[in-house]
C-alpha atoms as a PDB file:
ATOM      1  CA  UNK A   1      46.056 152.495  62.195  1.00  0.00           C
ATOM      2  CA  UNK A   2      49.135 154.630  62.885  1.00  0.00           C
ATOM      3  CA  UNK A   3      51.956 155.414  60.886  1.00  0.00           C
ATOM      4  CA  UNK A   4      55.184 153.740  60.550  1.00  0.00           C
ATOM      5  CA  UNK A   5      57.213 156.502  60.981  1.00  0.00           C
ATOM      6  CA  UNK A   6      60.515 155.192  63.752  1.00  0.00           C
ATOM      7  CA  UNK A   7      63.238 153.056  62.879  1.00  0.00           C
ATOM      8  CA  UNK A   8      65.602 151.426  64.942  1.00  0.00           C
ATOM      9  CA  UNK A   9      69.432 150.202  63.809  1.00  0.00           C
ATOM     10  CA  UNK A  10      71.277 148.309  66.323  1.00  0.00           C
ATOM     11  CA  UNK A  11      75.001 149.116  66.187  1.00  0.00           C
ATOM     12  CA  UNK A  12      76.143 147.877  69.522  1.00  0.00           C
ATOM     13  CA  UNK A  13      78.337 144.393  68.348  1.00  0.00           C
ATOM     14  CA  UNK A  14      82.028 144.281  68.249  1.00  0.00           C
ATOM     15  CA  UNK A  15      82.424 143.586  65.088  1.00  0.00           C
ATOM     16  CA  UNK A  16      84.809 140.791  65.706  1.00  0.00           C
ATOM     17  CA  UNK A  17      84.521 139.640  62.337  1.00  0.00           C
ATOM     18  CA  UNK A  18      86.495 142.464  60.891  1.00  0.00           C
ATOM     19  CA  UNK A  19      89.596 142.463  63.845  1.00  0.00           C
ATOM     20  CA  UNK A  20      91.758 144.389  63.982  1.00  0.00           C
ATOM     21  CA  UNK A  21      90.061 147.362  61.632  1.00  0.00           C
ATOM     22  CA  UNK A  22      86.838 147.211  64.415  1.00  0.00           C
ATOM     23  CA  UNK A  23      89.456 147.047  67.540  1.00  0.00           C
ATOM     24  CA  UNK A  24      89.024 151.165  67.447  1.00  0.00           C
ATOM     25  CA  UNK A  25      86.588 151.638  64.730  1.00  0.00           C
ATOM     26  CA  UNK A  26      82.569 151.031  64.629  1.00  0.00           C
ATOM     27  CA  UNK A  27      82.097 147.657  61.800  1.00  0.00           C
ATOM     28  CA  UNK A  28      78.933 149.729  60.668  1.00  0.00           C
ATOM     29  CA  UNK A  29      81.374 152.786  59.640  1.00  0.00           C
ATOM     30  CA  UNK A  30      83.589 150.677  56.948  1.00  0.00           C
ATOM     31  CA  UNK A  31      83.351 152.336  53.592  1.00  0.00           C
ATOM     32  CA  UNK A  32      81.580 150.704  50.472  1.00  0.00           C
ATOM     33  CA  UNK A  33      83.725 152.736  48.353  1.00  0.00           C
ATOM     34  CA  UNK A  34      83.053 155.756  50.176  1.00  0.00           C
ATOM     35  CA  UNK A  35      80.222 155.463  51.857  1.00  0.00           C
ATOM     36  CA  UNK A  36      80.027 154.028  55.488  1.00  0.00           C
ATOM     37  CA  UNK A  37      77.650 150.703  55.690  1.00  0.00           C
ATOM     38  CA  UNK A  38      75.424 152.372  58.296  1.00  0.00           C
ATOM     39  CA  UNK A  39      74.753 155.285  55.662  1.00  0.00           C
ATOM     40  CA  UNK A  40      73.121 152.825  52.923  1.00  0.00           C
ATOM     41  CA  UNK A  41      70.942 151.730  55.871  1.00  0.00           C
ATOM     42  CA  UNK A  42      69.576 155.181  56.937  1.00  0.00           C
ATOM     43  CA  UNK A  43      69.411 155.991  53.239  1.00  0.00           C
ATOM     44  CA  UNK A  44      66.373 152.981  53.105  1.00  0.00           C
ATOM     45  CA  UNK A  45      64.883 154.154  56.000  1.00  0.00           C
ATOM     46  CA  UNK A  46      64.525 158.059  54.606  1.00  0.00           C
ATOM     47  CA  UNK A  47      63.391 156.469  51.085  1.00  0.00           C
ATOM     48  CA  UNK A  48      60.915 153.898  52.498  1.00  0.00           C
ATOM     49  CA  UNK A  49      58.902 157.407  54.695  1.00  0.00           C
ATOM     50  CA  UNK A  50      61.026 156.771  58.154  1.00  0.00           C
ATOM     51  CA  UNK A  51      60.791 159.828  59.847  1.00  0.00           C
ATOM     52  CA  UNK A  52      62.907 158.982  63.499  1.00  0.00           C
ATOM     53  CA  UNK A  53      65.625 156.992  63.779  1.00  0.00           C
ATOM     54  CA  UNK A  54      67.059 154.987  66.833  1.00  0.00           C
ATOM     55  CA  UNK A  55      70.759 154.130  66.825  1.00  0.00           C
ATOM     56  CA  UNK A  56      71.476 151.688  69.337  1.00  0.00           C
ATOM     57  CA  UNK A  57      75.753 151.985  70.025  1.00  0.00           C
ATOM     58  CA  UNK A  58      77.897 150.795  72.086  1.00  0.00           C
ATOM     59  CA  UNK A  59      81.871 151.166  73.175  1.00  0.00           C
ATOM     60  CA  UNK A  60      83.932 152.475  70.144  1.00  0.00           C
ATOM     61  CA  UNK A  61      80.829 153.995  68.311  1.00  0.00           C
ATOM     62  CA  UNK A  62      81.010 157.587  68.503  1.00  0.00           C
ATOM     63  CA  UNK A  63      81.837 158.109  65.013  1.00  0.00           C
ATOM     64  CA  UNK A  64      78.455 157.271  63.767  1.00  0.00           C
ATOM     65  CA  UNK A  65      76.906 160.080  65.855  1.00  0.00           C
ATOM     66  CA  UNK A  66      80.523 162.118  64.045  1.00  0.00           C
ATOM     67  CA  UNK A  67      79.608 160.786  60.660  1.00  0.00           C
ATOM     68  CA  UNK A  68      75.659 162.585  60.711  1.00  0.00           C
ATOM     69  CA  UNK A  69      77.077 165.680  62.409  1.00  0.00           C
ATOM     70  CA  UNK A  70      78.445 168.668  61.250  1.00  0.00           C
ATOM     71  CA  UNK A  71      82.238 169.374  60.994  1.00  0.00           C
ATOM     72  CA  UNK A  72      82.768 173.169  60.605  1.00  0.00           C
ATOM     73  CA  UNK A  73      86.254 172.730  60.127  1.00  0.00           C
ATOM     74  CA  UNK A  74      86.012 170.599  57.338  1.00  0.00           C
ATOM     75  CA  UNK A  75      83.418 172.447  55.928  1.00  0.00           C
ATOM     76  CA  UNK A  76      85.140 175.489  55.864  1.00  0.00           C
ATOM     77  CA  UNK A  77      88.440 173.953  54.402  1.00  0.00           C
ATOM     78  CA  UNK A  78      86.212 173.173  51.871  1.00  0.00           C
ATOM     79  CA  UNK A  79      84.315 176.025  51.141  1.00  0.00           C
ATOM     80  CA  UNK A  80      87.331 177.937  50.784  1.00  0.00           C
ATOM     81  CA  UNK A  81      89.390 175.616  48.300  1.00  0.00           C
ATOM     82  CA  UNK A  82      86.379 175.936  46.140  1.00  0.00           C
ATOM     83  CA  UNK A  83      85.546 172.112  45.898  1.00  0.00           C
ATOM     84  CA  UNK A  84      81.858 172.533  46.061  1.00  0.00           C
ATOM     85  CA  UNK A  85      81.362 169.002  44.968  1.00  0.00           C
ATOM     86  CA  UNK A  86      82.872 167.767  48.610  1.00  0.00           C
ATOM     87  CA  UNK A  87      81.216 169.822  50.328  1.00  0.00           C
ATOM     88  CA  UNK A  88      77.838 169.315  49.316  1.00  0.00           C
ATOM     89  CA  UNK A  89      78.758 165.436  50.500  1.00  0.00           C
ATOM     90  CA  UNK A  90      79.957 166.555  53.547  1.00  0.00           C
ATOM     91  CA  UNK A  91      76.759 168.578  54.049  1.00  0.00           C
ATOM     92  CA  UNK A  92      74.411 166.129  52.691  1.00  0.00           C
ATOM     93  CA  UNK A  93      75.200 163.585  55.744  1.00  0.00           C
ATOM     94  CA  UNK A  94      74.844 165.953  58.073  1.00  0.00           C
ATOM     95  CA  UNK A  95      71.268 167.262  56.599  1.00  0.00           C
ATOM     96  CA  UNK A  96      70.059 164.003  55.725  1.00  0.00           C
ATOM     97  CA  UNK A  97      66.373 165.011  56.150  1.00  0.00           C
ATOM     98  CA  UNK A  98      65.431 162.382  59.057  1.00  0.00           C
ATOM     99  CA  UNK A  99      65.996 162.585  62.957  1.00  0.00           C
ATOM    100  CA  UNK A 100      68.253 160.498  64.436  1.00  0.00           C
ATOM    101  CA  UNK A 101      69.043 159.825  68.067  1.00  0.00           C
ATOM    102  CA  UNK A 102      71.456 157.509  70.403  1.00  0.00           C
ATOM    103  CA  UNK A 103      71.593 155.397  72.766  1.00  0.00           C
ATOM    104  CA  UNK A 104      73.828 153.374  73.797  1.00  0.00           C
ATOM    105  CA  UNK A 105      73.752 149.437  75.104  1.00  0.00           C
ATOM    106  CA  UNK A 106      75.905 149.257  77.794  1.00  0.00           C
ATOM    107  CA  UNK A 107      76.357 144.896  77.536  1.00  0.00           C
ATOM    108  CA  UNK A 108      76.432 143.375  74.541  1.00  0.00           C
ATOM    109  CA  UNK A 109      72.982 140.860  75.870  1.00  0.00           C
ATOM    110  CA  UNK A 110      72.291 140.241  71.908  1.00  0.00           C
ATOM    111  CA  UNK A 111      69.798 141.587  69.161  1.00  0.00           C
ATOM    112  CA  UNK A 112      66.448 141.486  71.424  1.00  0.00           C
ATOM    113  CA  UNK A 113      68.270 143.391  73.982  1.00  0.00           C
ATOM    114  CA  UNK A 114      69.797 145.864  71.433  1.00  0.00           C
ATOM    115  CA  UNK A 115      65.650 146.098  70.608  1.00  0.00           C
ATOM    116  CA  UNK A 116      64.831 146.359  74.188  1.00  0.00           C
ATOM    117  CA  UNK A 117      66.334 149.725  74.338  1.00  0.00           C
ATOM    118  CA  UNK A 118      64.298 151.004  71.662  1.00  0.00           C
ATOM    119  CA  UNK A 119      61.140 150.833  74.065  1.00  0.00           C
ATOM    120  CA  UNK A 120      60.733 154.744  75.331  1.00  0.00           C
ATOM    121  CA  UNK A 121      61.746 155.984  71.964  1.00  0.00           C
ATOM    122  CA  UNK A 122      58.882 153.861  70.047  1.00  0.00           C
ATOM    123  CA  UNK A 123      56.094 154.498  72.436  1.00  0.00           C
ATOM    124  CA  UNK A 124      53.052 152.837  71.462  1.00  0.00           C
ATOM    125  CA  UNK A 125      53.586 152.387  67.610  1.00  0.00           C
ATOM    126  CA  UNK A 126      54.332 149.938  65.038  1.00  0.00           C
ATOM    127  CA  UNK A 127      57.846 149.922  64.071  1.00  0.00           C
ATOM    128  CA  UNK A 128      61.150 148.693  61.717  1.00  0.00           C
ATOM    129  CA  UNK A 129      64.140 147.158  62.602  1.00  0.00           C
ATOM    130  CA  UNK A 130      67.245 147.382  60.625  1.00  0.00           C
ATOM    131  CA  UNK A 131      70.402 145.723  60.433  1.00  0.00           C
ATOM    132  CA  UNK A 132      73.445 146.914  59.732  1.00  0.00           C
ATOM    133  CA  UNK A 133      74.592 143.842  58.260  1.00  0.00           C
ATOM    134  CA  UNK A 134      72.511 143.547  55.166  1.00  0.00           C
ATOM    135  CA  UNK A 135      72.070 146.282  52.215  1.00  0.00           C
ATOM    136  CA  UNK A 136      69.083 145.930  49.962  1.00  0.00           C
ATOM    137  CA  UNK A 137      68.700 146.656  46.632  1.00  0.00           C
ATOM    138  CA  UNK A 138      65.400 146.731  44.696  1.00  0.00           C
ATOM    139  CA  UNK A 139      62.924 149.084  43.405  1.00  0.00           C
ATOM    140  CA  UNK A 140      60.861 149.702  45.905  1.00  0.00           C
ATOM    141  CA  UNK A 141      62.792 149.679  49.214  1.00  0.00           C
ATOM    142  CA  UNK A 142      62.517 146.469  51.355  1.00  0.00           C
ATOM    143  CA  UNK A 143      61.420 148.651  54.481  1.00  0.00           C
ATOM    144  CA  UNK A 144      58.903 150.016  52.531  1.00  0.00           C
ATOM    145  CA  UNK A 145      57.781 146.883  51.291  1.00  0.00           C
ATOM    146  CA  UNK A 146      57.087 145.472  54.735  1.00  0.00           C
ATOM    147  CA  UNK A 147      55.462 148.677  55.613  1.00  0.00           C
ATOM    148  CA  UNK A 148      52.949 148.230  52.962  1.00  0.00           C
ATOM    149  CA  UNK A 149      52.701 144.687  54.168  1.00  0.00           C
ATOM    150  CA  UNK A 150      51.820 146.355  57.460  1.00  0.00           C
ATOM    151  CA  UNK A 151      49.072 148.533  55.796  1.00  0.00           C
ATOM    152  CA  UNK A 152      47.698 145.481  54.231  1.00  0.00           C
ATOM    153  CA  UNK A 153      47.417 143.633  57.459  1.00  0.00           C
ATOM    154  CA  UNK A 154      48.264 145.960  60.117  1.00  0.00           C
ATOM    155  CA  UNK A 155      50.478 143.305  61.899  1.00  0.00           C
ATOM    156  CA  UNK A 156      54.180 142.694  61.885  1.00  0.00           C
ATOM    157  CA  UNK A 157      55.595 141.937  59.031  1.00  0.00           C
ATOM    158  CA  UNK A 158      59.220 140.359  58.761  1.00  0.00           C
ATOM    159  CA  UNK A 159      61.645 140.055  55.762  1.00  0.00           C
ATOM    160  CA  UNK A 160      62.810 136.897  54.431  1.00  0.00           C
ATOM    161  CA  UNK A 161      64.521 135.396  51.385  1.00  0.00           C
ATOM    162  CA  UNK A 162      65.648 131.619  50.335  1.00  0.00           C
ATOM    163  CA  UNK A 163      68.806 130.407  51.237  1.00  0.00           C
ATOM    164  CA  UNK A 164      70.938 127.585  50.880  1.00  0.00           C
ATOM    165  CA  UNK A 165      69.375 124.942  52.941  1.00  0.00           C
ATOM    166  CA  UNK A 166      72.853 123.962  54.742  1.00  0.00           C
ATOM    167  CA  UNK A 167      73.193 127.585  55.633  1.00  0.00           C
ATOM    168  CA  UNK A 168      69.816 127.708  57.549  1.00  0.00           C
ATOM    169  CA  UNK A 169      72.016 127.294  60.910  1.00  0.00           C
ATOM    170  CA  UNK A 170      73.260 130.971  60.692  1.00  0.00           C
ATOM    171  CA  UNK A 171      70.104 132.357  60.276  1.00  0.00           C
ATOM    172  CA  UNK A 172      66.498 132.559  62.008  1.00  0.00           C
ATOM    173  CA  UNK A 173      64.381 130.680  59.670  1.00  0.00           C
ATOM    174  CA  UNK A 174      60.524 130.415  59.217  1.00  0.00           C
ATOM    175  CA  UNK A 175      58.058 127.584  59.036  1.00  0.00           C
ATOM    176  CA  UNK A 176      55.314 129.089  56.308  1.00  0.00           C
ATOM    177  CA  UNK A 177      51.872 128.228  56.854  1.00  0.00           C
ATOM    178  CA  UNK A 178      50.163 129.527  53.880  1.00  0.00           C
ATOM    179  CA  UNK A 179      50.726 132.375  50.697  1.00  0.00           C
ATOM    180  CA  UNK A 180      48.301 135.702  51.739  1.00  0.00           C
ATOM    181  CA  UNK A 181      49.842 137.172  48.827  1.00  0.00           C
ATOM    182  CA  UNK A 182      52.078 137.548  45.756  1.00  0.00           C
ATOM    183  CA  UNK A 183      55.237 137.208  48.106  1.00  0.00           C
ATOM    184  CA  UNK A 184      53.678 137.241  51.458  1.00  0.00           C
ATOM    185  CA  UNK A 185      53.212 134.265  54.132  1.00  0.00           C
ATOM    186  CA  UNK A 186      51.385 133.268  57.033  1.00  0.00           C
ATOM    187  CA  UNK A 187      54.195 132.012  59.593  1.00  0.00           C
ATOM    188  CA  UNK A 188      53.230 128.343  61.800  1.00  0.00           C
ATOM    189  CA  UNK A 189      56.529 129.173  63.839  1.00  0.00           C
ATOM    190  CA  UNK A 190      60.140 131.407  64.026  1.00  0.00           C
ATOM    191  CA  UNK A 191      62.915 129.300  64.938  1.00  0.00           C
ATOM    192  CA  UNK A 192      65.976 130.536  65.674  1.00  0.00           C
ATOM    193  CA  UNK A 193      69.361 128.791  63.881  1.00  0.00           C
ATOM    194  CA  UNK A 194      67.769 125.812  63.959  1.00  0.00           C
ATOM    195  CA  UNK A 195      69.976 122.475  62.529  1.00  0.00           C
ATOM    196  CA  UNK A 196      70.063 122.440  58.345  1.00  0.00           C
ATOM    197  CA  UNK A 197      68.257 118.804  59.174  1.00  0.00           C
ATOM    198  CA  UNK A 198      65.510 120.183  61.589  1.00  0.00           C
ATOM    199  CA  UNK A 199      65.195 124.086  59.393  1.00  0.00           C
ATOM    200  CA  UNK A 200      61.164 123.739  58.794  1.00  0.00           C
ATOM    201  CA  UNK A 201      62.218 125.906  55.394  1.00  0.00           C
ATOM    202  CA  UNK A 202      65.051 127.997  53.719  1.00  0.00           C
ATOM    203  CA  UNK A 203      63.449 130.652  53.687  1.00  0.00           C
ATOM    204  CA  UNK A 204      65.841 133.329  56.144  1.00  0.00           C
ATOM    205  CA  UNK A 205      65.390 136.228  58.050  1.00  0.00           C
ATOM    206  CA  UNK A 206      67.147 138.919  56.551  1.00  0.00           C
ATOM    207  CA  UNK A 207      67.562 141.919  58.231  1.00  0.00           C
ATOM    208  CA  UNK A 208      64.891 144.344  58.437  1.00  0.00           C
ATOM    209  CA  UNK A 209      61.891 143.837  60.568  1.00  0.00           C
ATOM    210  CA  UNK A 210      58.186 145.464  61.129  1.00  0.00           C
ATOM    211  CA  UNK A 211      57.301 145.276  64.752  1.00  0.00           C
ATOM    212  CA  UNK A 212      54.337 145.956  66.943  1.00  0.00           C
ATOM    213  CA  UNK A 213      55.011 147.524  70.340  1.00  0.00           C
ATOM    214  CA  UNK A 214      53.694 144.285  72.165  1.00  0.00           C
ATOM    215  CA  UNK A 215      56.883 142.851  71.105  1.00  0.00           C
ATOM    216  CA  UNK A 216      58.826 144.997  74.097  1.00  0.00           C
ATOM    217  CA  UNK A 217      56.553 142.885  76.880  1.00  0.00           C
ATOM    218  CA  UNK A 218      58.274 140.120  75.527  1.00  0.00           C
ATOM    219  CA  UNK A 219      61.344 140.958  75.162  1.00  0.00           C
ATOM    220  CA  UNK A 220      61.218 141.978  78.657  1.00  0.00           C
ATOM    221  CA  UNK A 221      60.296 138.715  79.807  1.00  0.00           C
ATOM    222  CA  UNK A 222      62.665 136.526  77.112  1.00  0.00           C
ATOM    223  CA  UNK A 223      65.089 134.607  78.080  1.00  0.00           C
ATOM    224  CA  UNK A 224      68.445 133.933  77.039  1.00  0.00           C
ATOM    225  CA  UNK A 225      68.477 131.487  73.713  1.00  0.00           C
ATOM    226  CA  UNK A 226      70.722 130.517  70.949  1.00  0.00           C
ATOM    227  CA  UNK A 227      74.662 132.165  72.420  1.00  0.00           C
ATOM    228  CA  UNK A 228      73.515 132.820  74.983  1.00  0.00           C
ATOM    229  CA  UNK A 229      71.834 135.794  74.296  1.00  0.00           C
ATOM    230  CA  UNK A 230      68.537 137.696  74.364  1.00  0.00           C
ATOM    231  CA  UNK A 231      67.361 136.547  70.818  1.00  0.00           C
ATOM    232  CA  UNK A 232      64.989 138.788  68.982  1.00  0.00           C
ATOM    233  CA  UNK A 233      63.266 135.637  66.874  1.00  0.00           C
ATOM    234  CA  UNK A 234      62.526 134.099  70.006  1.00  0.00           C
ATOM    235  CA  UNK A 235      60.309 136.747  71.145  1.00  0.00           C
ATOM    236  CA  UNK A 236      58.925 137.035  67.429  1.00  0.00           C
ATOM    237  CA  UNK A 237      57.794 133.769  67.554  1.00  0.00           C
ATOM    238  CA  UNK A 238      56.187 134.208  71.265  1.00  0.00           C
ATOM    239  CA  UNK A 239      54.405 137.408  69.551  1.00  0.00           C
ATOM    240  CA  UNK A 240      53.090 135.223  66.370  1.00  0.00           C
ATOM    241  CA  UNK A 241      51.153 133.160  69.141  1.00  0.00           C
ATOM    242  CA  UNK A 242      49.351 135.888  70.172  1.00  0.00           C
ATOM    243  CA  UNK A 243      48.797 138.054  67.455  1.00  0.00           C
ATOM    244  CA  UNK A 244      49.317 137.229  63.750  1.00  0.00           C
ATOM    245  CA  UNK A 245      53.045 137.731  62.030  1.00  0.00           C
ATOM    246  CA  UNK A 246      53.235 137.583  58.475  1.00  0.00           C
ATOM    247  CA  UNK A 247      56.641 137.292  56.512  1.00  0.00           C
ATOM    248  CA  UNK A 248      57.633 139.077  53.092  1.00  0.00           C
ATOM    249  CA  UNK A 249      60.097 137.668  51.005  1.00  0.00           C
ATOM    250  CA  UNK A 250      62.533 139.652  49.627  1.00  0.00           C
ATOM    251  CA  UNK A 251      63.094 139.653  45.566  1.00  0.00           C
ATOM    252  CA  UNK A 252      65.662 142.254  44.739  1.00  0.00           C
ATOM    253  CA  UNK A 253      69.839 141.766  45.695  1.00  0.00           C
ATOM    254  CA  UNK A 254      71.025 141.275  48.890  1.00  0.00           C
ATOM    255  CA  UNK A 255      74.674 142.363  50.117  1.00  0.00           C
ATOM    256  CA  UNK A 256      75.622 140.370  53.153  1.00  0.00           C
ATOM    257  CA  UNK A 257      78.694 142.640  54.353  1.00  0.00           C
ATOM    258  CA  UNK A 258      78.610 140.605  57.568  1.00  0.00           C
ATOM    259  CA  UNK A 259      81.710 139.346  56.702  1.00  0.00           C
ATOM    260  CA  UNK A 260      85.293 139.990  55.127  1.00  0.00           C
ATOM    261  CA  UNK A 261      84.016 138.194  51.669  1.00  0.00           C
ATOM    262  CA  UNK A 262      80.886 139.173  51.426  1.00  0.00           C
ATOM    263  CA  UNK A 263      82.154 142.631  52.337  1.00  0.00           C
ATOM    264  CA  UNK A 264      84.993 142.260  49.447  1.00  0.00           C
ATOM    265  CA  UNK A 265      82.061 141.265  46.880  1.00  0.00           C
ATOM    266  CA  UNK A 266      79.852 144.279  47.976  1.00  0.00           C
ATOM    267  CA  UNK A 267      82.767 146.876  47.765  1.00  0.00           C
ATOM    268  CA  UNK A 268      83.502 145.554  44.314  1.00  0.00           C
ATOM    269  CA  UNK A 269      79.893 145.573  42.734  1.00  0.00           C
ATOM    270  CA  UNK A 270      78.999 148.590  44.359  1.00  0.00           C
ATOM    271  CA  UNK A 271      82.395 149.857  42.308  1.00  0.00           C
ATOM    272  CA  UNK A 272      81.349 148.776  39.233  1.00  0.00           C
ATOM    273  CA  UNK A 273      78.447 150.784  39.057  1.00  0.00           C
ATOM    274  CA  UNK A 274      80.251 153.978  41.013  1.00  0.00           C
ATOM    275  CA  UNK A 275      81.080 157.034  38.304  1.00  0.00           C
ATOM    276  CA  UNK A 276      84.366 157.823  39.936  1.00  0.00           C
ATOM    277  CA  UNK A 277      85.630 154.225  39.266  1.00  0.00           C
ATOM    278  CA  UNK A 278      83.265 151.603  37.657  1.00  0.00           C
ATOM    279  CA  UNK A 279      85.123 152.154  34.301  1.00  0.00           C
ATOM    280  CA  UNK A 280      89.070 151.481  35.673  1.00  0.00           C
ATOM    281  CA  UNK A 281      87.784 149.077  38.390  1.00  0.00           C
ATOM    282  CA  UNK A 282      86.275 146.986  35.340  1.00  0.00           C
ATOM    283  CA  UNK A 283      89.756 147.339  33.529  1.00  0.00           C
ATOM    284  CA  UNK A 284      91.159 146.087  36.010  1.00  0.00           C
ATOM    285  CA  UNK A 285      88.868 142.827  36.927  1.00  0.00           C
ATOM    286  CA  UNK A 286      88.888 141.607  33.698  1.00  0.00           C
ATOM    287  CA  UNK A 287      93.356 142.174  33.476  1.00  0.00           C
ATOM    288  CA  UNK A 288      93.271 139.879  36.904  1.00  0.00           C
ATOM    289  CA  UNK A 289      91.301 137.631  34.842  1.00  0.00           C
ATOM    290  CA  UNK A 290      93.503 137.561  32.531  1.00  0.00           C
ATOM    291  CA  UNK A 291      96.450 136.912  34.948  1.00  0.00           C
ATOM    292  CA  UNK A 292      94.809 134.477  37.134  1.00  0.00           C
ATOM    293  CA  UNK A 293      94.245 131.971  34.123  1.00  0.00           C
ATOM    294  CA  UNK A 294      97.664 132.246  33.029  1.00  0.00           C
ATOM    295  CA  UNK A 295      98.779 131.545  36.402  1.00  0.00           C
ATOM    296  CA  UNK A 296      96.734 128.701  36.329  1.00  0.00           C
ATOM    297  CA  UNK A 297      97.596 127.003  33.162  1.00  0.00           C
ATOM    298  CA  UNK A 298     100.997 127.332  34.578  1.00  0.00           C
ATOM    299  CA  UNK A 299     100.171 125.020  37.394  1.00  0.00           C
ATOM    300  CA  UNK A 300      98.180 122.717  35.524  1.00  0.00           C
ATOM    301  CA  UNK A 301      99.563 119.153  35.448  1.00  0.00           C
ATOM    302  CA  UNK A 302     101.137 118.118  31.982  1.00  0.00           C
ATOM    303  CA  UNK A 303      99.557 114.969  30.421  1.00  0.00           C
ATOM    304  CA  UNK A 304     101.963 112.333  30.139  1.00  0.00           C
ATOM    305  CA  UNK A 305     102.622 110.983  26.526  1.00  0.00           C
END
């Protein structure tokens, strides 16, 4: 069985969400506290044994490919003011002990396409899928959970996790056929944003992704689905015909920074446990308590006598 050892993190969306911070700047480079999104996600990938990793970009994105490079100007600013601290961060993301490479999607033609381009680069091997979108906190790392999945089974292996059944629409959800494990399932079917009314479960793709390369003949030949687009869970669901795909559900926390709120609520737990800040960020939450529910017994209707 061979080694899952490549990773591949599509970055090629607009980011349209986050307009007009993404109108020059790459979504996936948008600091929790200070550390750009897409750094968390690379972070999994080195913990969980990735050895190669595939950024897919687009328009706008060069300063992810900045971000993991060197800057010897910086550097040496550094180095010469003494603040050793700094510079070993600056360093750090630049020797981040895992290869990474570009390449860049030249049409935004959705998440299987993003995938698509991954093809050359994977060769013949199993592989993970990562999205920007979602951080993961647990333990053991959710990659690495799916690759021993993988090990176990030695077939794909997809991350999932229950959510509210009227927000099934925004997600691909499964229809489980059986347990083959503490927290693993046989899968009867993918479907892809599927009506809360028609969602065969709750029970979501999240994010990250263990692939076999037979997916790319698929891809190849999917059509367009849900948007419009080439839809990844389509083709997932084409490959679970022909060759089994099991699902892992996800236990730890999940940070949805898809969006300005969930973004807002990451930035501020992630604070609360950052030395820098945790202690006057918590000051300060529990102050805006305070004022928020004296600005609210303020507004509160007065009983009539």
């Amino acid at each position: 069985m061979a080694k899952v050892r490549k990773a591949v993190i599509p970055a090629a969306g607009l980011g349209t969400r986050f307009l007009p911070a993404t109108k020059a700047m790459a979504k996936e480079m948008l600091p929790i506290v200070d550390k750009p999104t897409i750094q968390f996600i690379v972070e999994e990938a080195l913990k969980s044994g990735i050895e190669d990793i595939l950024i897919v970009t687009g328009k706008s994105k060069r300063p992810i490919e900045d971000h993991f490079d060197s800057n010897i100007e910086l550097e040496s600013n550094l180095k010469e003011k003494g603040k050793t601290g700094l510079l070993k961060l600056v360093e750090d993301t630049t020797n981040i002990g895992i290869n990474l490479f570009f390449v860049r999607q030249s049409y935004p033609k959705g998440l299987g396409d993003a995938v698509l381009h991954a093809k050359a680069f994977v060769g013949n091997e199993p592989f993970v899928v990562m999205l920007g979108d979602d951080l993961m906190d647990s333990p053991v790392p959710l990659t690495k959970q799916l690759i021993n999945g993988h090990e176990k089974t030695h077939a794909s292996n997809i991350a999932v996790m229950e959510v509210p059944q009227e927000e099934t629409s925004k997600y691909g959800i499964i229809d489980p056929e059986s347990h083959v494990g503490d927290n693993m399932y046989s899968v009867k079917k993918f479907v892809e944003k599927p009506d809360p009314k028609e969602a065969p479960s709750n029970l979501a793709i999240i994010g990250r992704y263990l692939l076999t390369p037979e997916i790319f003949v698929l891809l190849e030949k999917q059509e367009p689905g849900a948007g419009g687009e080439i839809q990844l869970t389509d083709a997932i669901d084409k490959l679970n015909q022909t060759q089994r795909v099991f699902a892992t559900e996800f236990k730890g926390q999940r940070y949805d920074v898809g969006d300005k709120f969930g973004y807002m609520k990451t930035s501020i737990q992630y604070g609360l446990t950052h030395p820098e800040v945790k202690d006057r960020l918590r000051d300060y939450i529990k102050e805006l308590a305070g004022d928020l529910t004296a600005q609210d017994k303020k507004t509160e209707p007065k009983s009539k006598k």
